[in-house]
N, C-alpha and C. Protein backbone atom coordinates (compact mmCIF):
# COMPACT_ATOMS: atom_id res chain seq x y z
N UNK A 1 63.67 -14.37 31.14
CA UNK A 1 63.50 -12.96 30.91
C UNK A 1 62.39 -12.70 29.88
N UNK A 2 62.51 -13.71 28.77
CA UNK A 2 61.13 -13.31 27.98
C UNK A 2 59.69 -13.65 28.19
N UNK A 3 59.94 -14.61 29.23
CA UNK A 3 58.63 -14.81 29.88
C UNK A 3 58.37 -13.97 30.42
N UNK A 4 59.35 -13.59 31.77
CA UNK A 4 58.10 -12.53 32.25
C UNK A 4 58.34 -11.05 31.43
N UNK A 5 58.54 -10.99 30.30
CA UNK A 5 57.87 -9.83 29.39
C UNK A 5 56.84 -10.29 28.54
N UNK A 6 56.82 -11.34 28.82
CA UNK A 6 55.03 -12.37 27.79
C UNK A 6 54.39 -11.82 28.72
N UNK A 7 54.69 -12.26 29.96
CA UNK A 7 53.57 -12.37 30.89
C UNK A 7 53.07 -10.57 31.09
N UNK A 8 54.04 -9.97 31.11
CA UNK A 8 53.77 -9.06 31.61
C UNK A 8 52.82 -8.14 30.62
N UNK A 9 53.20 -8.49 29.46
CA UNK A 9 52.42 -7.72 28.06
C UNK A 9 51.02 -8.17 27.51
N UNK A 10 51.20 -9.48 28.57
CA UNK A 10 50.08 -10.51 27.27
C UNK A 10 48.02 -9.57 28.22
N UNK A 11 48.62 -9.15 30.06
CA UNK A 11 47.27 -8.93 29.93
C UNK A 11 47.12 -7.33 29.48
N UNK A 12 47.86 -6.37 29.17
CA UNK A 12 48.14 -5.17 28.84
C UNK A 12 47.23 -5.66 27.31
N UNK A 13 47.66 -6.61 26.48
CA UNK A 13 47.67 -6.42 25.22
C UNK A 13 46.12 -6.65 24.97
N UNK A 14 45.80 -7.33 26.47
CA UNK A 14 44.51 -8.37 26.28
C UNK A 14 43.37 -7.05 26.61
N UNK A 15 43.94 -6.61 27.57
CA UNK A 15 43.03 -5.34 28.07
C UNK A 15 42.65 -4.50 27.23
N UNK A 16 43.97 -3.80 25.97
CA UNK A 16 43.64 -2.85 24.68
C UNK A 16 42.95 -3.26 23.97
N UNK A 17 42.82 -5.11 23.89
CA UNK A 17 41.81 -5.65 22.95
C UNK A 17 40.75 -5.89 23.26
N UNK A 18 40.11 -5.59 24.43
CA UNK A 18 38.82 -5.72 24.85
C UNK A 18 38.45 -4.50 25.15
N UNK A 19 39.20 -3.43 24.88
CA UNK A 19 38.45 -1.73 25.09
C UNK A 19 38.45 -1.86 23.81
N UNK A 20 38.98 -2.13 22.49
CA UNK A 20 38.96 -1.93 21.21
C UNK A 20 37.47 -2.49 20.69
N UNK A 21 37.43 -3.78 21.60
CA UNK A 21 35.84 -4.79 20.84
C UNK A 21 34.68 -3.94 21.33
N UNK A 22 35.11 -3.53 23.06
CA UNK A 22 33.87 -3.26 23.78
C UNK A 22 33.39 -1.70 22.65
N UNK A 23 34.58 -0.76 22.23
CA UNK A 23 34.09 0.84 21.67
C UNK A 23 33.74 0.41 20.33
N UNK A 24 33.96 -0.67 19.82
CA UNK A 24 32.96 -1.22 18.50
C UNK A 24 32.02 -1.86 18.56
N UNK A 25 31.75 -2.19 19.85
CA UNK A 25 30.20 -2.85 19.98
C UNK A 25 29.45 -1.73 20.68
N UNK A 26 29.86 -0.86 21.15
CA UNK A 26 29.20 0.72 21.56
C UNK A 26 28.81 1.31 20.41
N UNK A 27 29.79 1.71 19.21
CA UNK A 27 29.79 2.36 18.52
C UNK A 27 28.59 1.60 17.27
N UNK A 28 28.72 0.85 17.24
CA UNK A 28 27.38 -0.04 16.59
C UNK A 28 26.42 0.06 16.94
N UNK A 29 25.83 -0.09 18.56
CA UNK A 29 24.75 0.01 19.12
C UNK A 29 23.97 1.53 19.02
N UNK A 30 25.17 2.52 18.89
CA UNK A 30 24.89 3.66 18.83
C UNK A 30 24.54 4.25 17.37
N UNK A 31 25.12 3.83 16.46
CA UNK A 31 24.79 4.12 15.01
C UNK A 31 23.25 3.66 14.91
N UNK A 32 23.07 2.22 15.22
CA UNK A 32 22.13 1.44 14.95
C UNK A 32 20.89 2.39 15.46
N UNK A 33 20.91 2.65 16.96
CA UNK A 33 19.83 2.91 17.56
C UNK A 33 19.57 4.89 17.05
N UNK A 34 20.45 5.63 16.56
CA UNK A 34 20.08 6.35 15.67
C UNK A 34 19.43 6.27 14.12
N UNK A 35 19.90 5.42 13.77
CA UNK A 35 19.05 4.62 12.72
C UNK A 35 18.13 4.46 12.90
N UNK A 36 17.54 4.07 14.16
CA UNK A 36 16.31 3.61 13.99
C UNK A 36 15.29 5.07 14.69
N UNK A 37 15.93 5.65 15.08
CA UNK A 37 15.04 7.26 15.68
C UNK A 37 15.02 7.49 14.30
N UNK A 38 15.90 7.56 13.41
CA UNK A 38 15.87 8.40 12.03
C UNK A 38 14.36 7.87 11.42
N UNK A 39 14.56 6.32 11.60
CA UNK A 39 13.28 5.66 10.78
C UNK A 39 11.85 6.14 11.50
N UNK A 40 12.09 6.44 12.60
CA UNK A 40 10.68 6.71 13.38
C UNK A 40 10.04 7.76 13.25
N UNK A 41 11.14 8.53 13.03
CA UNK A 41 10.69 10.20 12.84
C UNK A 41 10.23 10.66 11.30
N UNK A 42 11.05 9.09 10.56
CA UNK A 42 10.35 9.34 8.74
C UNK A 42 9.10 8.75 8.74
N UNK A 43 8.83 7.87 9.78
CA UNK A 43 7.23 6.96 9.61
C UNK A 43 6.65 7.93 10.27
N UNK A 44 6.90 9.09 11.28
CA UNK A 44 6.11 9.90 11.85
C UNK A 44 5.57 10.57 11.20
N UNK A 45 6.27 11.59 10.06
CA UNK A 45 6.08 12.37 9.09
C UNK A 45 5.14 11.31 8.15
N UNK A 46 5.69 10.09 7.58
CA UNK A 46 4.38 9.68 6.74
C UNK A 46 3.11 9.75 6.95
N UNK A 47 3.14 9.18 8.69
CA UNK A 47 1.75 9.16 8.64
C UNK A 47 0.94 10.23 8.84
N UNK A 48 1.70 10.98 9.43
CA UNK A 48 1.12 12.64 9.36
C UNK A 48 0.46 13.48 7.92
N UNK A 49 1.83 12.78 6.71
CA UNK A 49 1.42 13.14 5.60
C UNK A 49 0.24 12.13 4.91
N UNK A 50 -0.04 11.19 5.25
CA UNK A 50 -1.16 10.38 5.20
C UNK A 50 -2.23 11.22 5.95
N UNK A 51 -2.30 11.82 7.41
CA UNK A 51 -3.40 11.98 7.66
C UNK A 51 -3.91 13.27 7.07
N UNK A 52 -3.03 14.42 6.78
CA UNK A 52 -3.26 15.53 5.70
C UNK A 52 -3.88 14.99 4.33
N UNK A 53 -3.30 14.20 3.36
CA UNK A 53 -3.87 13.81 2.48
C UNK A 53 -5.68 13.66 2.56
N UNK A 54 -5.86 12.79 3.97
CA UNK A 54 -7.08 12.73 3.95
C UNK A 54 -8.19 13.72 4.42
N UNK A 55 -7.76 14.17 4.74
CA UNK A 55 -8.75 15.81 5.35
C UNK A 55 -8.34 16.72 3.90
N UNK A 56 -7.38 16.63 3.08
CA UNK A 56 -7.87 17.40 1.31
C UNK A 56 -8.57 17.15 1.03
N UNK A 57 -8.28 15.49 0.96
CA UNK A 57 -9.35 14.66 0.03
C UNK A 57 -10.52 14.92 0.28
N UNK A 58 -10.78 15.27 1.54
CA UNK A 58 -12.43 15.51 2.39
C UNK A 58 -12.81 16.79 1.98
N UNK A 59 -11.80 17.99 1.99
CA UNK A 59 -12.67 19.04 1.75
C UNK A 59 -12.31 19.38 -0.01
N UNK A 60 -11.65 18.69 -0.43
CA UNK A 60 -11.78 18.64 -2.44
C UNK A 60 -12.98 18.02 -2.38
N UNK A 61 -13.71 16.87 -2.20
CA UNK A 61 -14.89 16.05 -2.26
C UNK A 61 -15.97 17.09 -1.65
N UNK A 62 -15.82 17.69 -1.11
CA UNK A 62 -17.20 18.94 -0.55
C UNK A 62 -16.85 19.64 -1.22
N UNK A 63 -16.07 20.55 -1.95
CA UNK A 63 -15.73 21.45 -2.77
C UNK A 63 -16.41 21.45 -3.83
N UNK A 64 -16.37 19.99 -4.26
CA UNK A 64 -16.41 19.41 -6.22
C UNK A 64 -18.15 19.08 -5.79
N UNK A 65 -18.73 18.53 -4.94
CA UNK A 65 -19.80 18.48 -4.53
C UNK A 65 -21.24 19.12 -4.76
N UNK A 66 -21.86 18.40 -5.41
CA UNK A 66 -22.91 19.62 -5.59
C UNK A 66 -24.31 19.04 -5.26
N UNK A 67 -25.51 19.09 -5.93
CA UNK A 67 -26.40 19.04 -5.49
C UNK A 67 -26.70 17.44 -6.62
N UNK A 68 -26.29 17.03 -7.36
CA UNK A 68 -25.97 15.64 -8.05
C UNK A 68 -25.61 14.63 -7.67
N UNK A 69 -24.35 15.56 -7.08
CA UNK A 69 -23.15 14.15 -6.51
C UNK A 69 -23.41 14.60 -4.96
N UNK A 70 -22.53 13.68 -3.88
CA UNK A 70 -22.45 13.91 -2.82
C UNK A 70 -20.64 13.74 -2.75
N UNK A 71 -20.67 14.03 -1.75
CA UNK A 71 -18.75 14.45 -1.27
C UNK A 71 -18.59 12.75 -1.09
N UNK A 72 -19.14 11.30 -0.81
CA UNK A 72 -19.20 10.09 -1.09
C UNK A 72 -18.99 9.83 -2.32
N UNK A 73 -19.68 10.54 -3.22
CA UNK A 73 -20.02 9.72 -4.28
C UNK A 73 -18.83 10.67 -5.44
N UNK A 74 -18.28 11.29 -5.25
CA UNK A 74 -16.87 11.74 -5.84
C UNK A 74 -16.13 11.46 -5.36
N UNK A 75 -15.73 10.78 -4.18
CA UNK A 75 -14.85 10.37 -3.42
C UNK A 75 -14.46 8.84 -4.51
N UNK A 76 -15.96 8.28 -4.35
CA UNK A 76 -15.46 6.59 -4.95
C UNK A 76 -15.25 7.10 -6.41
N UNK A 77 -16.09 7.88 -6.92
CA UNK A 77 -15.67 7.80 -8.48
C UNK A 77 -14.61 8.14 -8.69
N UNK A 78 -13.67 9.05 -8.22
CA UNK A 78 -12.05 9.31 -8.28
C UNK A 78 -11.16 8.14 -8.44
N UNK A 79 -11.71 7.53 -7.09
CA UNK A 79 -10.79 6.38 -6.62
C UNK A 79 -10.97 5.26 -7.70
N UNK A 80 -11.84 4.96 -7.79
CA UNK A 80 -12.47 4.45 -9.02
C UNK A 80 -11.49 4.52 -10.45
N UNK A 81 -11.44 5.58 -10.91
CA UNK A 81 -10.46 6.22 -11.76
C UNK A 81 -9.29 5.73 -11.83
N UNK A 82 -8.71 6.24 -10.37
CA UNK A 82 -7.26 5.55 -9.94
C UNK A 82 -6.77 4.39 -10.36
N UNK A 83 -8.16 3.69 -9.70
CA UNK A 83 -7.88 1.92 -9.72
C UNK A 83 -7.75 1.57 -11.37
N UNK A 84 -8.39 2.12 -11.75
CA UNK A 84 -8.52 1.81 -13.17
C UNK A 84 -7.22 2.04 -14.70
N UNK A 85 -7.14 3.23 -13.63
CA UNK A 85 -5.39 3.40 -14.12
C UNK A 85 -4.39 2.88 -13.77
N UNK A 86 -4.80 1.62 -12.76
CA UNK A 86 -3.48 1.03 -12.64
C UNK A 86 -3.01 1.74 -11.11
N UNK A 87 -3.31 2.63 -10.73
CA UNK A 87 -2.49 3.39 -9.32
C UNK A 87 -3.50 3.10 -8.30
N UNK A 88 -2.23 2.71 -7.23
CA UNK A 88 -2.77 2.83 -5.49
C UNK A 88 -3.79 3.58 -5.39
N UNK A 89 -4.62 3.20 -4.62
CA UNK A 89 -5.95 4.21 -3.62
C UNK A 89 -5.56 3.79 -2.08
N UNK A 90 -5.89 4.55 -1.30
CA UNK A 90 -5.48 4.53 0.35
C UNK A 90 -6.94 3.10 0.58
N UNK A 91 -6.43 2.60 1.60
CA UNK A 91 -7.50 0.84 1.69
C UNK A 91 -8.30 1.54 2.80
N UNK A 92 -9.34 1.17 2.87
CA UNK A 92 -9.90 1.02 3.43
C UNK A 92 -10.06 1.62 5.17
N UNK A 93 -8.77 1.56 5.75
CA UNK A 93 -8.16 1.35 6.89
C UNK A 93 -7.58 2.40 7.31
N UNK A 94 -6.85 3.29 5.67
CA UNK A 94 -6.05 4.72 6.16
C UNK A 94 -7.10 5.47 6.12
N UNK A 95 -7.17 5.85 7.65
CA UNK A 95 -7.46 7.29 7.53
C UNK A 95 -7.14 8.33 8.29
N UNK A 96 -7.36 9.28 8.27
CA UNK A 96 -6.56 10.72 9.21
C UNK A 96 -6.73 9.98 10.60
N UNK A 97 -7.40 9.75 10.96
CA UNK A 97 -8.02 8.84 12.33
C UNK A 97 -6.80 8.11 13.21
N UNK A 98 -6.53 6.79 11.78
CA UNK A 98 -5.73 5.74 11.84
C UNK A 98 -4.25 6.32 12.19
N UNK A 99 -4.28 7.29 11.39
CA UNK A 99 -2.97 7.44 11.29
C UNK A 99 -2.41 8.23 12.13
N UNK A 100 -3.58 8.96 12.83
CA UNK A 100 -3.06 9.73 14.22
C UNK A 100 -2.90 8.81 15.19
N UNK A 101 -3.61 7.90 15.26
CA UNK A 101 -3.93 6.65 16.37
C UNK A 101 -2.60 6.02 16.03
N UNK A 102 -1.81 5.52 14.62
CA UNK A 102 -0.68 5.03 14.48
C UNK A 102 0.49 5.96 14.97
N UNK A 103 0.47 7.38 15.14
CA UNK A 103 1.56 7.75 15.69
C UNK A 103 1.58 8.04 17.13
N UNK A 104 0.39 8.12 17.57
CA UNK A 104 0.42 8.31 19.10
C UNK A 104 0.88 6.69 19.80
N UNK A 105 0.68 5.82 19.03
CA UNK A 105 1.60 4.12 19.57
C UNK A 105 2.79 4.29 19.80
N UNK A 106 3.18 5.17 18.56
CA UNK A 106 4.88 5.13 18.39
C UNK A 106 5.53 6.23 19.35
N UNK A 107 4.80 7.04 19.55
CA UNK A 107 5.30 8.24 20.38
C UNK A 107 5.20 7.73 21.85
């Protein structure tokens, strides 16, 4: 008699435990892969706010610009500055350009 109530329970019990693993390996996949839209949509915005930065920077440098300096040559002396204080300057590589070209990959 207690066998076949083993038997009869054991694939019932086996079945609740494999809908239990399978809705936690769903529920993971699903957190996760929102996680990672979250991250895409914050690197979207960076680089966006990277490529704004650089079109200021472009028209502060024509602004400050005069018939002395060129919108180049306040550009490096700033940066210049920066470096010298110890703080980041954008390399070489960022630019409004790049960084549109970096989000149209991701999109």
């Amino acid at each position: 008699m207690q066998i076949e109530y083993f038997t009869a329970l054991l694939p019932g019990g086996c079945a609740i435990a494999g809908s239990a693993i399978t809705g936690w390996f769903t529920y993971s996949a699903t957190a996760s892969q929102n996680k990672s839209e979250r991250y895409k949509r914050e690197l979207i915005r960076a680089y966006k706010d990277i490529a704004a930065f650089h079109r200021l920077e472009e028209r502060y440098t024509q602004a400050l610009s005069s018939d002395a300096k060129t919108a180049e040559s306040w550009k490096r002396e700033v940066r210049k500055s920066l470096r010298l204080d110890r703080f980041d300057t954008p390399s070489d590589g960022a630019t409004a350009n790049g960084a549109l070209a970096r989000i149209s990959e991701i999109e």
